[in-house]
PDB file of N, CA and C in Angstrom:
ATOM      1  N   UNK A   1      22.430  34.235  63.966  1.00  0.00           N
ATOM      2  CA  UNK A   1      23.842  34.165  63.607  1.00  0.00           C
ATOM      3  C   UNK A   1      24.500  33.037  64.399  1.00  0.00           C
ATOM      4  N   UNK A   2      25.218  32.283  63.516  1.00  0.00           N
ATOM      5  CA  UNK A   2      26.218  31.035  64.396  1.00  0.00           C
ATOM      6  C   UNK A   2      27.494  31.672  64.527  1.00  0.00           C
ATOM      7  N   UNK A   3      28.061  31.166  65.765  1.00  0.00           N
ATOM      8  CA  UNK A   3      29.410  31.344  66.291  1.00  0.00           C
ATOM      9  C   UNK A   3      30.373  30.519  65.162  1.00  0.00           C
ATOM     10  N   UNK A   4      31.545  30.270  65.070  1.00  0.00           N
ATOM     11  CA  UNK A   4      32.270  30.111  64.665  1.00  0.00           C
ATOM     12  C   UNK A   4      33.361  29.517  65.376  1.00  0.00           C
ATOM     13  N   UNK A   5      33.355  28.316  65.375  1.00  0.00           N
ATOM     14  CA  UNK A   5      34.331  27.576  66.519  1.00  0.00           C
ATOM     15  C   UNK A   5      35.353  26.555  65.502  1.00  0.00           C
ATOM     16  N   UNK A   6      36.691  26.663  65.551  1.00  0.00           N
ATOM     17  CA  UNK A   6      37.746  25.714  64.734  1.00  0.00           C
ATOM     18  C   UNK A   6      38.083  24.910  65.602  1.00  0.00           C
ATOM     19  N   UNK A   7      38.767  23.748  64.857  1.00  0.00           N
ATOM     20  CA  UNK A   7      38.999  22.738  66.123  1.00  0.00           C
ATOM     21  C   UNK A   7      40.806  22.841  65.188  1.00  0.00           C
ATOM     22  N   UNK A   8      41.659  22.449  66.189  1.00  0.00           N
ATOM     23  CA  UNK A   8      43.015  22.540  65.904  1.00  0.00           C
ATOM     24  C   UNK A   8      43.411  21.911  64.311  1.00  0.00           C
ATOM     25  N   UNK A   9      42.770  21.187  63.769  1.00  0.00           N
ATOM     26  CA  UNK A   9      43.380  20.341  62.506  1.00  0.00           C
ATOM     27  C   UNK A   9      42.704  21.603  61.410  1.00  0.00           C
ATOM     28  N   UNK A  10      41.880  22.425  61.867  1.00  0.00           N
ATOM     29  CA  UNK A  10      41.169  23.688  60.973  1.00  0.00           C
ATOM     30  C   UNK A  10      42.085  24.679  60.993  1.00  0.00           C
ATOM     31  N   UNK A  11      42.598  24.789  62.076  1.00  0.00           N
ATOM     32  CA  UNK A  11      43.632  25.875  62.385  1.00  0.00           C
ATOM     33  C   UNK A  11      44.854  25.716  61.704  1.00  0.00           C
ATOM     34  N   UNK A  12      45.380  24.876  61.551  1.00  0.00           N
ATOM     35  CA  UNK A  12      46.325  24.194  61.260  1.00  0.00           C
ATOM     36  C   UNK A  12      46.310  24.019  59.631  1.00  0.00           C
ATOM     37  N   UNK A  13      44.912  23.882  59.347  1.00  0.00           N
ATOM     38  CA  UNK A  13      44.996  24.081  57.462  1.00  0.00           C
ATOM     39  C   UNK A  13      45.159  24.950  56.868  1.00  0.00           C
ATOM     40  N   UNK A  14      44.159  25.699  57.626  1.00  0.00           N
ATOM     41  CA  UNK A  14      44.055  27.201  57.250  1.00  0.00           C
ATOM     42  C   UNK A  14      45.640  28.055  56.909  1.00  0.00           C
ATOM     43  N   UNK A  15      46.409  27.657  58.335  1.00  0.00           N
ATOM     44  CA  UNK A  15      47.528  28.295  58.322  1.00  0.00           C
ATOM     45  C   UNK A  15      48.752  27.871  57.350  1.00  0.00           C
ATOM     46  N   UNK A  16      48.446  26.966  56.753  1.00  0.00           N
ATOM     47  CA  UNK A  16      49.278  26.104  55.604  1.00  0.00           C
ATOM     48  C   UNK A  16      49.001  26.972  54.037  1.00  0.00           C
ATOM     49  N   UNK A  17      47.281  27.391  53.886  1.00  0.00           N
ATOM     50  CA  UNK A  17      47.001  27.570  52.844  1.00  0.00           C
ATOM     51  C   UNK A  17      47.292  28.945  52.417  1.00  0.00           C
ATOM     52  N   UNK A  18      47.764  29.603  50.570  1.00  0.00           N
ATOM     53  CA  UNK A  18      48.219  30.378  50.849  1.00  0.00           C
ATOM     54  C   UNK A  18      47.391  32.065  51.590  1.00  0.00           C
ATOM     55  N   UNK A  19      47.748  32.706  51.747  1.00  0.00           N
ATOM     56  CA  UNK A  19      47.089  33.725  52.490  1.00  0.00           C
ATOM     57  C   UNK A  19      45.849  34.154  51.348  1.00  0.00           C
ATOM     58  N   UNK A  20      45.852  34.441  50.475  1.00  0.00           N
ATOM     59  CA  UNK A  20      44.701  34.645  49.905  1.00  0.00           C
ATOM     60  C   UNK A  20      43.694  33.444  49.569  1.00  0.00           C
ATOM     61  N   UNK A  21      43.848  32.485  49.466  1.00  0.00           N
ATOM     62  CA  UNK A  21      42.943  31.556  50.088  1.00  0.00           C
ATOM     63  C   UNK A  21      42.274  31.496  51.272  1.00  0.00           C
ATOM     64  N   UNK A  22      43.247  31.559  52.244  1.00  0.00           N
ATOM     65  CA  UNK A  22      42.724  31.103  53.826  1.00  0.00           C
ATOM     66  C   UNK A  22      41.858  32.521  53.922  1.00  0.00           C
ATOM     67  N   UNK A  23      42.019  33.589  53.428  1.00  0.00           N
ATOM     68  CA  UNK A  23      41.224  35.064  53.452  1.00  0.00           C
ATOM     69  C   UNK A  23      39.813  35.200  53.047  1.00  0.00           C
ATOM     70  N   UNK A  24      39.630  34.092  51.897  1.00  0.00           N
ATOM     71  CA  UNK A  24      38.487  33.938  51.268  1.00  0.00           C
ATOM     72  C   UNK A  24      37.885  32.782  51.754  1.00  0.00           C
ATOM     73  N   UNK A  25      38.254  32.196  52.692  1.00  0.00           N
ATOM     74  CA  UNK A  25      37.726  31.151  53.083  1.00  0.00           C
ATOM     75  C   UNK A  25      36.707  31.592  54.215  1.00  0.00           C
ATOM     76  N   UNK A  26      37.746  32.502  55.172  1.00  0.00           N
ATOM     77  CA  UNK A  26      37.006  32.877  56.221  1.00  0.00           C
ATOM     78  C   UNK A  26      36.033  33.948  56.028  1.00  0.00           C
ATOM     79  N   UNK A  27      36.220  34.649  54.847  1.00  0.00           N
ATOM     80  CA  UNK A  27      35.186  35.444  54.390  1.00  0.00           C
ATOM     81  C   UNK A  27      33.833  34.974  54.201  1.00  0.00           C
ATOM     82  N   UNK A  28      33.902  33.675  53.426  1.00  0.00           N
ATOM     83  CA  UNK A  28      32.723  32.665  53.562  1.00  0.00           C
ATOM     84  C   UNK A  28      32.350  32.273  54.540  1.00  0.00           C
ATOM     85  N   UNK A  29      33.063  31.566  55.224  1.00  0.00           N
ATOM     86  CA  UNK A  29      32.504  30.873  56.504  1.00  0.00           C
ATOM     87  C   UNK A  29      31.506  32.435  57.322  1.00  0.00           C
ATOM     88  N   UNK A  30      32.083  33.362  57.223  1.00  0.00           N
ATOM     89  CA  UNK A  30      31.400  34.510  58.488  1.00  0.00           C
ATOM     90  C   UNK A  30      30.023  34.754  57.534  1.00  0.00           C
ATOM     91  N   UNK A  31      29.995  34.718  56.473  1.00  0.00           N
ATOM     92  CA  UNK A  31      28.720  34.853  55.440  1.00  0.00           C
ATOM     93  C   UNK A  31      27.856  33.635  55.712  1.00  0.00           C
ATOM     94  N   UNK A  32      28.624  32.012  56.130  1.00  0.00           N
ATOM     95  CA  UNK A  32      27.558  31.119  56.264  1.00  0.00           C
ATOM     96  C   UNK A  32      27.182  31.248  57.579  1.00  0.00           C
ATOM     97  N   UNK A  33      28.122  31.449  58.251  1.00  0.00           N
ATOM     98  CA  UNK A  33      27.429  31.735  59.877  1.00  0.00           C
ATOM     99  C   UNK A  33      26.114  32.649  60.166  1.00  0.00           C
ATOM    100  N   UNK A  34      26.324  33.942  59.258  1.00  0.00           N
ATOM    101  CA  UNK A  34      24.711  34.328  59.211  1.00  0.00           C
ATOM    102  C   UNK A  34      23.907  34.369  58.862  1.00  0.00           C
ATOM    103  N   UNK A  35      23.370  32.744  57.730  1.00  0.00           N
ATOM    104  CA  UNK A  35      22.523  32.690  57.461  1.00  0.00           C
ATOM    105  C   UNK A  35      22.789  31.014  56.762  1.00  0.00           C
ATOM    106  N   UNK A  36      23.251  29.837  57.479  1.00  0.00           N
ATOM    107  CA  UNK A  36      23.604  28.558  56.604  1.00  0.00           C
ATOM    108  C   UNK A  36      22.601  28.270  55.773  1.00  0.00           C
ATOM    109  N   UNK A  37      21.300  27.832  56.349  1.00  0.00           N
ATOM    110  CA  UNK A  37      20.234  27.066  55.475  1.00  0.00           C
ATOM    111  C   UNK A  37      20.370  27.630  54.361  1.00  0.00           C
ATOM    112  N   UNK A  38      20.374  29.179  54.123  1.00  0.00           N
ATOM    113  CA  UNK A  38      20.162  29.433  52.944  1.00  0.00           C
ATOM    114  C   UNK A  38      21.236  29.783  51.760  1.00  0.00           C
ATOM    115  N   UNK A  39      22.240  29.782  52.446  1.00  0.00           N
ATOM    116  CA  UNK A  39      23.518  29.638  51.948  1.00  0.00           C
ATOM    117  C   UNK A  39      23.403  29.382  50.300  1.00  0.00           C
ATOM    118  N   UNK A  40      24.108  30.039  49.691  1.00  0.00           N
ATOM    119  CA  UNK A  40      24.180  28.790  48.093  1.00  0.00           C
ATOM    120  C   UNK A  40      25.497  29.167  47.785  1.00  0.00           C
ATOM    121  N   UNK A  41      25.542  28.562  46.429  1.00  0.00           N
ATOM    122  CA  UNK A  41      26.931  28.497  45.751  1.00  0.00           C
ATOM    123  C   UNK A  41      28.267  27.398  46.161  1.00  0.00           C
ATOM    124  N   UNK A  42      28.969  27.299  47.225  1.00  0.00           N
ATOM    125  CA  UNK A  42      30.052  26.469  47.063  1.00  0.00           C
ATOM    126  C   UNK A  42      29.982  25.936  48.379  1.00  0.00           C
ATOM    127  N   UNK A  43      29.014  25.775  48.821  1.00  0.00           N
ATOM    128  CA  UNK A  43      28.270  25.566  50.551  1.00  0.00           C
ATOM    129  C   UNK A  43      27.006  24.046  49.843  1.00  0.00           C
ATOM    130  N   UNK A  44      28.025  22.441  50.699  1.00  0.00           N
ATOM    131  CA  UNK A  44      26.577  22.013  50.963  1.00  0.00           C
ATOM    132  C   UNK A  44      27.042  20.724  51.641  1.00  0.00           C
ATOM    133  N   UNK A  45      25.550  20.298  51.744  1.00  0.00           N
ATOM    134  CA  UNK A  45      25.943  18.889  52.553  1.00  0.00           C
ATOM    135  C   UNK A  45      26.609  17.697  52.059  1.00  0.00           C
ATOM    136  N   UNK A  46      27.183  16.979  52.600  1.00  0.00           N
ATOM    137  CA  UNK A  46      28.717  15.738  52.022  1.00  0.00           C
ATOM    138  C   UNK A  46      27.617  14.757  52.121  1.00  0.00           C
ATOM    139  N   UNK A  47      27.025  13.821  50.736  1.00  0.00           N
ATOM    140  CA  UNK A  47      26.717  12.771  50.663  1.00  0.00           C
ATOM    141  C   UNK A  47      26.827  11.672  52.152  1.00  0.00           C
ATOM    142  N   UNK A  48      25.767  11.022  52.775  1.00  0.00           N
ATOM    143  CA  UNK A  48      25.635  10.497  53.149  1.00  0.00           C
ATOM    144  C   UNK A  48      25.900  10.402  54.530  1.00  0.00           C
ATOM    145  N   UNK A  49      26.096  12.458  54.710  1.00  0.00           N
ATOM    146  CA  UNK A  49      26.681  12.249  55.862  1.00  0.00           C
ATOM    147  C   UNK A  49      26.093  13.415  56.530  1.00  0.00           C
ATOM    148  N   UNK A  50      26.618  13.984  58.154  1.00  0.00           N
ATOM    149  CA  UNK A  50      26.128  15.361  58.269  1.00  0.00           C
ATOM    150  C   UNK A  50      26.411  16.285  58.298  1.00  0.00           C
ATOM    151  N   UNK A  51      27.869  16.095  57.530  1.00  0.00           N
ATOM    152  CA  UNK A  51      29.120  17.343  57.612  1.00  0.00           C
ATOM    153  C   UNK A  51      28.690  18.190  56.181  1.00  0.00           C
ATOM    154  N   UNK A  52      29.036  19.407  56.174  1.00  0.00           N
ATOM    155  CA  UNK A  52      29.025  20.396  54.975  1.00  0.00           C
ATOM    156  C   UNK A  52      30.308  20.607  54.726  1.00  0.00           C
ATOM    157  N   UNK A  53      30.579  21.213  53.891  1.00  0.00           N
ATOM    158  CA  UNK A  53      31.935  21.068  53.099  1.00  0.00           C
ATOM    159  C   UNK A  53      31.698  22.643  52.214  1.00  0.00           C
ATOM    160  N   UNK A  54      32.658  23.547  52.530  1.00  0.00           N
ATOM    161  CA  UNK A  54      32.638  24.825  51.802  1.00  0.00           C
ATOM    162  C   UNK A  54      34.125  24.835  50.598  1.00  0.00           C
ATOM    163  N   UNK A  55      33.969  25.143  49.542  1.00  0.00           N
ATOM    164  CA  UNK A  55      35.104  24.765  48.775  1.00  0.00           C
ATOM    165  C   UNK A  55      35.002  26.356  47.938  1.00  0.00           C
ATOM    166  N   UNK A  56      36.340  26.524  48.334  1.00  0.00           N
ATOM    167  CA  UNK A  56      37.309  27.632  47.996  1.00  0.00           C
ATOM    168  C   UNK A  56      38.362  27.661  47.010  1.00  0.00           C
ATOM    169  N   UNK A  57      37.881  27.266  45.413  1.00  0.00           N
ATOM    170  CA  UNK A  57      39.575  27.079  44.242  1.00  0.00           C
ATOM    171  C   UNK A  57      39.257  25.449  44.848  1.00  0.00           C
ATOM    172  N   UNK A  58      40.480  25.252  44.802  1.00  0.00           N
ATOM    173  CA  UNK A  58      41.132  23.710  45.067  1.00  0.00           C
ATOM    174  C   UNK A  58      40.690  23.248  46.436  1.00  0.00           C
ATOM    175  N   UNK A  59      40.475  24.333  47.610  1.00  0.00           N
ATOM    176  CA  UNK A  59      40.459  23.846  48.913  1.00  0.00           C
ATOM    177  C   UNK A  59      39.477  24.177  49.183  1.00  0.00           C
ATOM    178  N   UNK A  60      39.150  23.025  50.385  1.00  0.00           N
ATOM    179  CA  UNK A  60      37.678  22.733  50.761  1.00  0.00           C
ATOM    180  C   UNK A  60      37.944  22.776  52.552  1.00  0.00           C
ATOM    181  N   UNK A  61      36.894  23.080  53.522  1.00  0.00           N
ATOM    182  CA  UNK A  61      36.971  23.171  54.786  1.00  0.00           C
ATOM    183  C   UNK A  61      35.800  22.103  54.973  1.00  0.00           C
ATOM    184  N   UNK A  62      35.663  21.261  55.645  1.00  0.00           N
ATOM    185  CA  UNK A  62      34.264  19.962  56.230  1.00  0.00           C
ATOM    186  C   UNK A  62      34.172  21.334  57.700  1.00  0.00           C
ATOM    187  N   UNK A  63      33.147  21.278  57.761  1.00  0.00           N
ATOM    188  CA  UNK A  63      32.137  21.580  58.742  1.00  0.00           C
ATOM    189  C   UNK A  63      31.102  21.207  59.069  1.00  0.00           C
ATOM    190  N   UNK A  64      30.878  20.780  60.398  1.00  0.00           N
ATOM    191  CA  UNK A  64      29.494  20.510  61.074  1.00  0.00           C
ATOM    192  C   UNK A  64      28.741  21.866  61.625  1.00  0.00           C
ATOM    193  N   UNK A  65      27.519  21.720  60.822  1.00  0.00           N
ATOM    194  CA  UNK A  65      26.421  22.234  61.620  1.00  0.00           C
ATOM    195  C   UNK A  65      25.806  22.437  62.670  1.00  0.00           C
ATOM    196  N   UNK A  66      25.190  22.950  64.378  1.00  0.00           N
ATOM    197  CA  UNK A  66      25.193  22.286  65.411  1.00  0.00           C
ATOM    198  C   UNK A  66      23.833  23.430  65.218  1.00  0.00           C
ATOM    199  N   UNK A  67      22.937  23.236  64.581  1.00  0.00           N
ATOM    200  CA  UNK A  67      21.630  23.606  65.144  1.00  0.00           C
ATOM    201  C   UNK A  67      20.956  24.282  66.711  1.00  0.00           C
ATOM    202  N   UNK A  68      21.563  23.246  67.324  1.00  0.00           N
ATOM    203  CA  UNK A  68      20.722  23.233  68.220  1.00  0.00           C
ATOM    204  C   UNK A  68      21.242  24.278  69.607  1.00  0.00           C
ATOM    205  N   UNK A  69      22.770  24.497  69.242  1.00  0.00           N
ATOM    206  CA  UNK A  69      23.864  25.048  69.622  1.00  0.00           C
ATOM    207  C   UNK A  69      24.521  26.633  68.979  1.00  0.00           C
ATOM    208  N   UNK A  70      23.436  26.534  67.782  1.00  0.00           N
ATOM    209  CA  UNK A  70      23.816  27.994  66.921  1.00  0.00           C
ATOM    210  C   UNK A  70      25.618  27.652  66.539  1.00  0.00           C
ATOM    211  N   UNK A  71      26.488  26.639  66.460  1.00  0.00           N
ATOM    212  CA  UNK A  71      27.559  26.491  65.940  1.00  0.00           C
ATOM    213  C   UNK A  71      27.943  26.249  64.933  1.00  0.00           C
ATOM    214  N   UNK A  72      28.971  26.873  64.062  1.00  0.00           N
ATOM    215  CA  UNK A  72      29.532  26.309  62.920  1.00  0.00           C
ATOM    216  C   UNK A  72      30.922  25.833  63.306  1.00  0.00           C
ATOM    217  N   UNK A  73      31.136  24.095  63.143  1.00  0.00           N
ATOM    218  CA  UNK A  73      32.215  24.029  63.966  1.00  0.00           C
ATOM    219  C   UNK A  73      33.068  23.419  62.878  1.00  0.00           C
ATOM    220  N   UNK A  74      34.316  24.367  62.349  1.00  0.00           N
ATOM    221  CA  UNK A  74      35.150  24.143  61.290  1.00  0.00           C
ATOM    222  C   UNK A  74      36.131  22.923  61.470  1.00  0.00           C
ATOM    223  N   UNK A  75      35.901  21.651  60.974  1.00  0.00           N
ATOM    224  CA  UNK A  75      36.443  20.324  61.736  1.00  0.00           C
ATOM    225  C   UNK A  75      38.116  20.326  60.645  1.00  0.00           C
ATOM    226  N   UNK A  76      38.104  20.611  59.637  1.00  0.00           N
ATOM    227  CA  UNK A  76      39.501  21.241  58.701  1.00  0.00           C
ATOM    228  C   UNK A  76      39.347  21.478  57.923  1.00  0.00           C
ATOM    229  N   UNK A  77      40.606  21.810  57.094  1.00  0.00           N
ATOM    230  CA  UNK A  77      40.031  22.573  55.972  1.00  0.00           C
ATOM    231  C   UNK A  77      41.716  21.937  55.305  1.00  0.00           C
ATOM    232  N   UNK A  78      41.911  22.424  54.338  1.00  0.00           N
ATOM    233  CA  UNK A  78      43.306  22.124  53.462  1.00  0.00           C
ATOM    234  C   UNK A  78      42.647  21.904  51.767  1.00  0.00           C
ATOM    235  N   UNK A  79      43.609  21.258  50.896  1.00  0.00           N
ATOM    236  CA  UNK A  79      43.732  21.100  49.672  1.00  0.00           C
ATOM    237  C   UNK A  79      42.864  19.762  49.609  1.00  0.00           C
ATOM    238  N   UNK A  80      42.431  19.711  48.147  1.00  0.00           N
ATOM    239  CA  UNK A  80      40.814  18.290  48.301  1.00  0.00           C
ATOM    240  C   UNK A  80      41.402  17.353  48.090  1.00  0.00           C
ATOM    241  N   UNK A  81      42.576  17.387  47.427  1.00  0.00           N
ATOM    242  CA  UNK A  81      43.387  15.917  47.611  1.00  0.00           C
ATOM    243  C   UNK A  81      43.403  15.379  48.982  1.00  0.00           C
ATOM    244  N   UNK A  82      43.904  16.148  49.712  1.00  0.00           N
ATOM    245  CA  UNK A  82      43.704  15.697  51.395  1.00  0.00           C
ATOM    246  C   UNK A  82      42.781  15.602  52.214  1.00  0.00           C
ATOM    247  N   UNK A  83      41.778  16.260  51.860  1.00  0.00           N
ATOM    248  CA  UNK A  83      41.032  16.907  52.952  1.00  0.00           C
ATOM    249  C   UNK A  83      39.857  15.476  53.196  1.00  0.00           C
ATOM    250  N   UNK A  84      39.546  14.983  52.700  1.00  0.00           N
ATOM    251  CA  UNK A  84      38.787  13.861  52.089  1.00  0.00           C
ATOM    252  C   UNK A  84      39.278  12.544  52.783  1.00  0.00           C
ATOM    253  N   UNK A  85      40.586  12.622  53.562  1.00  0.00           N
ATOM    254  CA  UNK A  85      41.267  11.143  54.171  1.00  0.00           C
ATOM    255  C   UNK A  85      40.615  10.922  54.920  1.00  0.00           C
TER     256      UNK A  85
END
């Protein structure tokens, strides 16, 4: 099982989005924390890069993986128009 660590711009999305979003978001994230690799459905890796990206409706959270650290470290999250800058 990975920990679950937000960094302030995650916190900060989350708390923008409406409550039943941000509810189902974190519902996911605690489902990828115990078990990422095998994860499926709206869970995967961002082209060309090493961040994962979980997308919820319209909104998406980027997260890094930390293997080596057992971390899922939620870098933000918000609406995909934005989230992507």
């Amino acid at each position: 099982m990975y920990a679950i660590v937000f960094k302030k711009s995650a916190v900060k999305g989350l708390r923008r989005m409406p409550e039943r979003i941000s509810g189902r978001m974190l519902k996911e994230l605690d489902r990828i924390a115990s078990d990422p690799p095998n994860h499926s459905g709206d869970w995967k890796r961002l082209t060309g890069s090493k961040y994962w990206r979980l997308r919820v409706g319209r909104y998406r959270a980027i997260c890094d993986l930390r293997d080596g650290e057992l971390v899922l470290l939620v870098i933000n999250a918000g609406p995909r128009g934005d989230i992507y800058k």
